[in-house]
N, C-alpha and C. Protein backbone atom coordinates (compact mmCIF):
# COMPACT_ATOMS: atom_id res chain seq x y z
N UNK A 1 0.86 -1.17 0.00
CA UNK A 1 0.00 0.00 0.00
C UNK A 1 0.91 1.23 0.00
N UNK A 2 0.64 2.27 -1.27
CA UNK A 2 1.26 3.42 -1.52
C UNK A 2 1.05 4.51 0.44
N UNK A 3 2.17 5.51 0.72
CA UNK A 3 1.70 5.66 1.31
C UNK A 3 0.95 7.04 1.03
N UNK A 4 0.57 7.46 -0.27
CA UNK A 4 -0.86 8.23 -0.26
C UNK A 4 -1.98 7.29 -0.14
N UNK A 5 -2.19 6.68 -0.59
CA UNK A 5 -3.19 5.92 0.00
C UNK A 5 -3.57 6.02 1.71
N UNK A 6 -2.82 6.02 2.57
CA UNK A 6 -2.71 5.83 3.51
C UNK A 6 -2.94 7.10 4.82
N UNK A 7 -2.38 8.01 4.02
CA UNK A 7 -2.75 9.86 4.00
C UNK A 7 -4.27 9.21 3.85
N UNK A 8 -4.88 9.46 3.14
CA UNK A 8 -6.41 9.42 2.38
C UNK A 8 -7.41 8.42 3.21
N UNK A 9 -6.86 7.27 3.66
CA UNK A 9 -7.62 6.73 4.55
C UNK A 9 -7.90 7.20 5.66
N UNK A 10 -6.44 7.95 6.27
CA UNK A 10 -6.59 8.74 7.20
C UNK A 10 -6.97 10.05 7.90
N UNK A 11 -7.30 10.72 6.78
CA UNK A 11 -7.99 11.54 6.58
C UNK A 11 -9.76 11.37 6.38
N UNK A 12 -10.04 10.26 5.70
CA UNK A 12 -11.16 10.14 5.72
C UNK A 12 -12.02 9.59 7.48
N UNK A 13 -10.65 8.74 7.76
CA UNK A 13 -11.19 8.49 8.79
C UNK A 13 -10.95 9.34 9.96
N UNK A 14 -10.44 10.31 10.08
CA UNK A 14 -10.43 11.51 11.24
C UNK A 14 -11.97 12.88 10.99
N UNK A 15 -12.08 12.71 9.31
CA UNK A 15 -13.93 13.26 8.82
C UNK A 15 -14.93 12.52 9.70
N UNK A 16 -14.70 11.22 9.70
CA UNK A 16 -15.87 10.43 9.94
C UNK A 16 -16.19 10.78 11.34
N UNK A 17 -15.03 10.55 12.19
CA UNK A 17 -15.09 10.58 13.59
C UNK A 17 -15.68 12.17 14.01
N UNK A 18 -15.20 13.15 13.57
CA UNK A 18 -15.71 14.57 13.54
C UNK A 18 -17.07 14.58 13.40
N UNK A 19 -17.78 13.94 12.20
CA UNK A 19 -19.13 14.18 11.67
C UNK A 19 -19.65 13.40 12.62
N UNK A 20 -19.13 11.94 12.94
CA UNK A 20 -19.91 10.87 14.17
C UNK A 20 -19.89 11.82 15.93
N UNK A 21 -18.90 12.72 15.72
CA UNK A 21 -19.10 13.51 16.87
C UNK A 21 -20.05 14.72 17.10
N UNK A 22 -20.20 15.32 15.79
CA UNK A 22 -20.86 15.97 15.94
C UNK A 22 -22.67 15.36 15.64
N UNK A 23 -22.56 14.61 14.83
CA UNK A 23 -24.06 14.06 15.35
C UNK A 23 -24.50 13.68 16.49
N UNK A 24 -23.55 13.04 17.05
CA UNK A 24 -23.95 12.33 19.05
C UNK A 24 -24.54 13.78 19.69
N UNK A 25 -23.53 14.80 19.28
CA UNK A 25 -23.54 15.62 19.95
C UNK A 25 -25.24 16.68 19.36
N UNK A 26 -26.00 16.26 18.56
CA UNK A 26 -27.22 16.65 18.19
C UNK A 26 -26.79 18.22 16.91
N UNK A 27 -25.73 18.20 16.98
CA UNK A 27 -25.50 19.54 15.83
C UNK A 27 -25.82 18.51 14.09
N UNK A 28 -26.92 19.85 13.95
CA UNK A 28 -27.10 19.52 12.39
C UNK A 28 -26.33 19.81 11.45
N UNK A 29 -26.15 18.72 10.57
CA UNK A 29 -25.37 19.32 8.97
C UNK A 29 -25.76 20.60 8.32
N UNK A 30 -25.41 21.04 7.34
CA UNK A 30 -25.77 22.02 6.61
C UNK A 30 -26.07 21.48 5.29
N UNK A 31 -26.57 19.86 5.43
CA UNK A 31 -26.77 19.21 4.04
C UNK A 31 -27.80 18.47 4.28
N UNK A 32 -28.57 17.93 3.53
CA UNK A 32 -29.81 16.90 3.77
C UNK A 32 -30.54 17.33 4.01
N UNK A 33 -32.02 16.68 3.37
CA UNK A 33 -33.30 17.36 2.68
C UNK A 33 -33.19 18.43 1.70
N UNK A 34 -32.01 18.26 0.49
CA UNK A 34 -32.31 19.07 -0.46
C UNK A 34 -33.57 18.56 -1.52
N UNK A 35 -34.19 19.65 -2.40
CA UNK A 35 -34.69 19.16 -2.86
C UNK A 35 -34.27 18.04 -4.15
N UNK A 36 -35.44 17.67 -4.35
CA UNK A 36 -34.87 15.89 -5.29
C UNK A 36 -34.83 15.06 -4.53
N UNK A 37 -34.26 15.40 -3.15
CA UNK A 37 -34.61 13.60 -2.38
C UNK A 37 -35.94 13.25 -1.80
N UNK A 38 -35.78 12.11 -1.62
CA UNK A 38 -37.42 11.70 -2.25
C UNK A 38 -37.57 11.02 -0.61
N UNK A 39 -38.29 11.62 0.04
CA UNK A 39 -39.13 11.43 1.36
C UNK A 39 -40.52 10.72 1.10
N UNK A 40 -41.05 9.73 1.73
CA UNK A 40 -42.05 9.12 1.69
C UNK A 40 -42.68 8.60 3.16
N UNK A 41 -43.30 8.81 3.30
CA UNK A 41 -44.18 8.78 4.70
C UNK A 41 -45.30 7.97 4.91
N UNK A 42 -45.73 6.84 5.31
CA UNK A 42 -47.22 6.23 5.55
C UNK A 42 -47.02 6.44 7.27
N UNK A 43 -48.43 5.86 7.74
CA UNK A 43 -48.56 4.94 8.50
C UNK A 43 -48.05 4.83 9.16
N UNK A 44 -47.43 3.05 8.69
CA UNK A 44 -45.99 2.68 9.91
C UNK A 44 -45.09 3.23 9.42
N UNK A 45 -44.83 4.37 8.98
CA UNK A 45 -42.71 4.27 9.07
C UNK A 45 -43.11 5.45 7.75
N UNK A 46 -41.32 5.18 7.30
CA UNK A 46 -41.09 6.52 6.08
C UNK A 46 -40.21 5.86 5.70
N UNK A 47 -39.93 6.49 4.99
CA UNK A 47 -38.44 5.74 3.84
C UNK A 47 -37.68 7.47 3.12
N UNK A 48 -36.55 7.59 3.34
CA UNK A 48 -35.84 8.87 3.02
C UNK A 48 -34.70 8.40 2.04
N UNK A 49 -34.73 8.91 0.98
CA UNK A 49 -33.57 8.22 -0.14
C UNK A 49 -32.95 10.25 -0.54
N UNK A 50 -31.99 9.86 -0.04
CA UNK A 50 -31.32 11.22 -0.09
C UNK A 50 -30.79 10.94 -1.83
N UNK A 51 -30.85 11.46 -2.58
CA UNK A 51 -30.34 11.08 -3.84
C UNK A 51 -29.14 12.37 -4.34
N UNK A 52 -30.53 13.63 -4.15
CA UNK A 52 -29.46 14.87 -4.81
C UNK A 52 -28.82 15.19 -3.95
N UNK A 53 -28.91 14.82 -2.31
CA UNK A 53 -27.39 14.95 -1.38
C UNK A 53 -26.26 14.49 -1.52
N UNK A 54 -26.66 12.88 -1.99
CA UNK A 54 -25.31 11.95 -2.34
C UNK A 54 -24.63 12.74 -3.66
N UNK A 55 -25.69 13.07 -4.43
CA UNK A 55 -24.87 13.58 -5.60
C UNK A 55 -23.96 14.65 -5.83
N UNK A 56 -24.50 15.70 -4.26
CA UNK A 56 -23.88 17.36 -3.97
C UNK A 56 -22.60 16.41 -3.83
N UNK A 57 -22.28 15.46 -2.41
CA UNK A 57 -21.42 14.69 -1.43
C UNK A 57 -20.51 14.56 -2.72
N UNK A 58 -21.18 13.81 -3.27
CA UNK A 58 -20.04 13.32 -4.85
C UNK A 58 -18.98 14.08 -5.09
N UNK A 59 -19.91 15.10 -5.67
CA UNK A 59 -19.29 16.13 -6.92
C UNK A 59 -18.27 16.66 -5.63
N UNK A 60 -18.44 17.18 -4.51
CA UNK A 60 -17.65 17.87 -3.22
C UNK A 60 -16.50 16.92 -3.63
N UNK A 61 -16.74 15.60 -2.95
CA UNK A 61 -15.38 14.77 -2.50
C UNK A 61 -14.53 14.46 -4.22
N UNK A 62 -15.70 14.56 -5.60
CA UNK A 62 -14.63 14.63 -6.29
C UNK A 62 -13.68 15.70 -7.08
N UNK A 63 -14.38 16.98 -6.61
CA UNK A 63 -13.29 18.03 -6.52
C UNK A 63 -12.64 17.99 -5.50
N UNK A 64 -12.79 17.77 -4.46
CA UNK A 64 -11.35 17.93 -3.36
C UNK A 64 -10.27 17.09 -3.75
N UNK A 65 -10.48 15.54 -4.11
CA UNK A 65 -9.72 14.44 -4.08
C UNK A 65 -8.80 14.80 -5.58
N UNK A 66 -9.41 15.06 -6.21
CA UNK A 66 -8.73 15.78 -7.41
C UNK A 66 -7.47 16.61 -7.27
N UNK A 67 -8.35 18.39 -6.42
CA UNK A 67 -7.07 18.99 -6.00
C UNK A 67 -6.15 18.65 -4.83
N UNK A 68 -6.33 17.66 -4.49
CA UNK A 68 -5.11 17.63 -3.29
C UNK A 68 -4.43 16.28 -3.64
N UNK A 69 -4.63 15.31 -4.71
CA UNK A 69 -4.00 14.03 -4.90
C UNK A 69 -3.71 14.15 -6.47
N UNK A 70 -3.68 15.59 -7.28
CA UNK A 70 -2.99 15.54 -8.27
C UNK A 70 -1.40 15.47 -8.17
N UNK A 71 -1.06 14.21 -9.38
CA UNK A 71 0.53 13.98 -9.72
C UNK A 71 1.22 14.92 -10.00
């Protein structure tokens, strides 16, 4: 294993722990429920398919990963 690779894991995994901290901790994102994702509600339960969030998330992580891991 290259060690950029290894940068990059570690980085992703010091994000995760941040975002897993700040959810415990009840602070909201500044992302989710844009429109396009598709919320559905009955009865028993709901179903939330974030679609155009994943897609913002995308396009974000694939401009960053771009500028900071160009050769």
């Amino acid at each position: 294993m290259s060690p950029e690779i290894g940068k990059v894991i570690l980085i992703i995994g010091i994000l995760l722990v941040v975002v897993g901290g700040l959810a415990a901790l009840g602070v909201r994102l500044p992302f989710g429920r844009l429109p396009g994702d598709i919320a559905i509600e009955g009865e028993r339960g709901g179903v939330y398919v974030p679609i155009v969030t994943m897609l913002v998330i995308s396009v974000v992580l694939t401009i960053l990963l771009n500028l900071f891991l160009r050769r």
